[in-house]
Protein backbone atom coordinates (compact mmCIF):
# COMPACT_ATOMS: atom_id res chain seq x y z
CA UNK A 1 100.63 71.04 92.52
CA UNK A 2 103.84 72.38 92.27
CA UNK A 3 107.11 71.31 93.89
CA UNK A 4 110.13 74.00 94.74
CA UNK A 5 113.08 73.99 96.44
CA UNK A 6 114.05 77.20 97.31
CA UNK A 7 117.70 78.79 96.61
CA UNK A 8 119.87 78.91 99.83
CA UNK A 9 118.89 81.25 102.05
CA UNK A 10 115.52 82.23 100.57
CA UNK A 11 112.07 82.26 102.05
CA UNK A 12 109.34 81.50 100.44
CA UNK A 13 106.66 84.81 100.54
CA UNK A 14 102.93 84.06 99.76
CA UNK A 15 101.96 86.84 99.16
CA UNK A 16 104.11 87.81 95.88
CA UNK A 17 104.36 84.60 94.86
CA UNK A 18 99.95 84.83 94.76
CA UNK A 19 100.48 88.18 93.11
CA UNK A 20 103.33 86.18 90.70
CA UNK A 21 100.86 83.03 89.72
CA UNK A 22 97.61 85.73 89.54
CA UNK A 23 99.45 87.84 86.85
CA UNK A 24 101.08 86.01 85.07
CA UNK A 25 99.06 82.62 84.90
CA UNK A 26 95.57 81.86 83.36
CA UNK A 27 93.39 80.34 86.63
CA UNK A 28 93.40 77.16 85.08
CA UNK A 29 97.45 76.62 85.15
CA UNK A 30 97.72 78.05 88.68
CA UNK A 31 98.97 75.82 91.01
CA UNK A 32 96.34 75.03 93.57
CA UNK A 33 99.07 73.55 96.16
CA UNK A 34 102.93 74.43 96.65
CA UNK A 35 105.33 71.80 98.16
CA UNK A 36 108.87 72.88 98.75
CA UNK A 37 111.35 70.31 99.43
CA UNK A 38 115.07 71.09 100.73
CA UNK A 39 116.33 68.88 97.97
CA UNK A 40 114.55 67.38 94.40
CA UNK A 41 114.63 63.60 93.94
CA UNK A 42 116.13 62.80 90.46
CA UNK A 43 116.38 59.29 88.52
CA UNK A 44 118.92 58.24 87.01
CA UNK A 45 118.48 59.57 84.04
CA UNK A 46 117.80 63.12 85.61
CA UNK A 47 114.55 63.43 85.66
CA UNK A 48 112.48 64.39 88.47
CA UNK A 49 111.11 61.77 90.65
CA UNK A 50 107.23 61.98 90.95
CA UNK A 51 105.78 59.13 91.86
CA UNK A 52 106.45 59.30 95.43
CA UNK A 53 104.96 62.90 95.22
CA UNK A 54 101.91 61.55 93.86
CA UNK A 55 101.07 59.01 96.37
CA UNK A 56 101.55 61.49 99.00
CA UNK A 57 99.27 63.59 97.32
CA UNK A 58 98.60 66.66 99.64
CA UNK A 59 98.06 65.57 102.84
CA UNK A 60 99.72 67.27 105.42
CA UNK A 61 99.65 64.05 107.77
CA UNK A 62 101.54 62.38 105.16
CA UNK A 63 103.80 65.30 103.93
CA UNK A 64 106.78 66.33 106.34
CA UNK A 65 107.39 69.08 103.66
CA UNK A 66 106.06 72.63 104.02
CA UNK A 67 103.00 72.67 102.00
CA UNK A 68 100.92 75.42 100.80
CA UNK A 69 97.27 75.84 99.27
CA UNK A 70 95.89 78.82 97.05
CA UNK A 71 93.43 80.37 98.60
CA UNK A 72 91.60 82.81 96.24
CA UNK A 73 89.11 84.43 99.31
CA UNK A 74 92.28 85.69 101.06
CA UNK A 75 94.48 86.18 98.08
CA UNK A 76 97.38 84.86 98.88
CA UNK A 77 99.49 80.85 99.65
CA UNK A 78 98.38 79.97 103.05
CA UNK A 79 100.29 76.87 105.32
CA UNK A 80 98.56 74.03 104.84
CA UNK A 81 96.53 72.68 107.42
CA UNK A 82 94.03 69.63 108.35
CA UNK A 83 91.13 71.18 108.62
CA UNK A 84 91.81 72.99 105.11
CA UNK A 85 92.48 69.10 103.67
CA UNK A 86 89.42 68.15 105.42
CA UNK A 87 87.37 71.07 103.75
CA UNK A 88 89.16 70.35 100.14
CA UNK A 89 87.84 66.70 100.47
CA UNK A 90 84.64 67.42 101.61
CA UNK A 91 84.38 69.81 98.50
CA UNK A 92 83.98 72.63 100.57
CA UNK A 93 87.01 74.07 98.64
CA UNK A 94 85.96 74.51 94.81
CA UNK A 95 89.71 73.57 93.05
């Protein structure tokens, strides 16, 4: 998983960030699931603050964030959705 925020007045577009990740990535360092807060969480010592992402892990009853999930049959970031975490636990979803 990866976690963004986005610069200020930027959208996030899942279809060029796929085509991004696909070229210039091997498969195995492609993020499977994209979070983008509105701000990053640091320590005090600047570093990023993780554990909080972790326990959420990517459950989008949990996560108020917009969340996305690589999906390799349509080729592009798609939202995120219940049924999709539902199918990822089930293994339905090879990640």
């Amino acid at each position: 998983m990866a976690c963004i925020q986005l610069k200020d007045n930027c959208e996030f577009n899942a279809e060029s960030t796929y085509r991004h990740v696909n070229t210039h990535l091997p498969n195995y360092a492609r993020p499977r699931f994209i979070r983008i807060k509105s701000a990053i969480e640091l320590t005090a010592t600047f570093k990023y603050r993780k554990v909080q992402l972790v326990e959420e892990g990517f459950n989008p009853a949990v996560i108020k964030d917009r969340l996305y999930f690589l999906d390799d049959k349509e080729n592009l970031y798609v939202q995120m959705t219940q049924d999709i975490f539902n199918s990822v636990k089930k293994h339905d979803f090879k990640l």
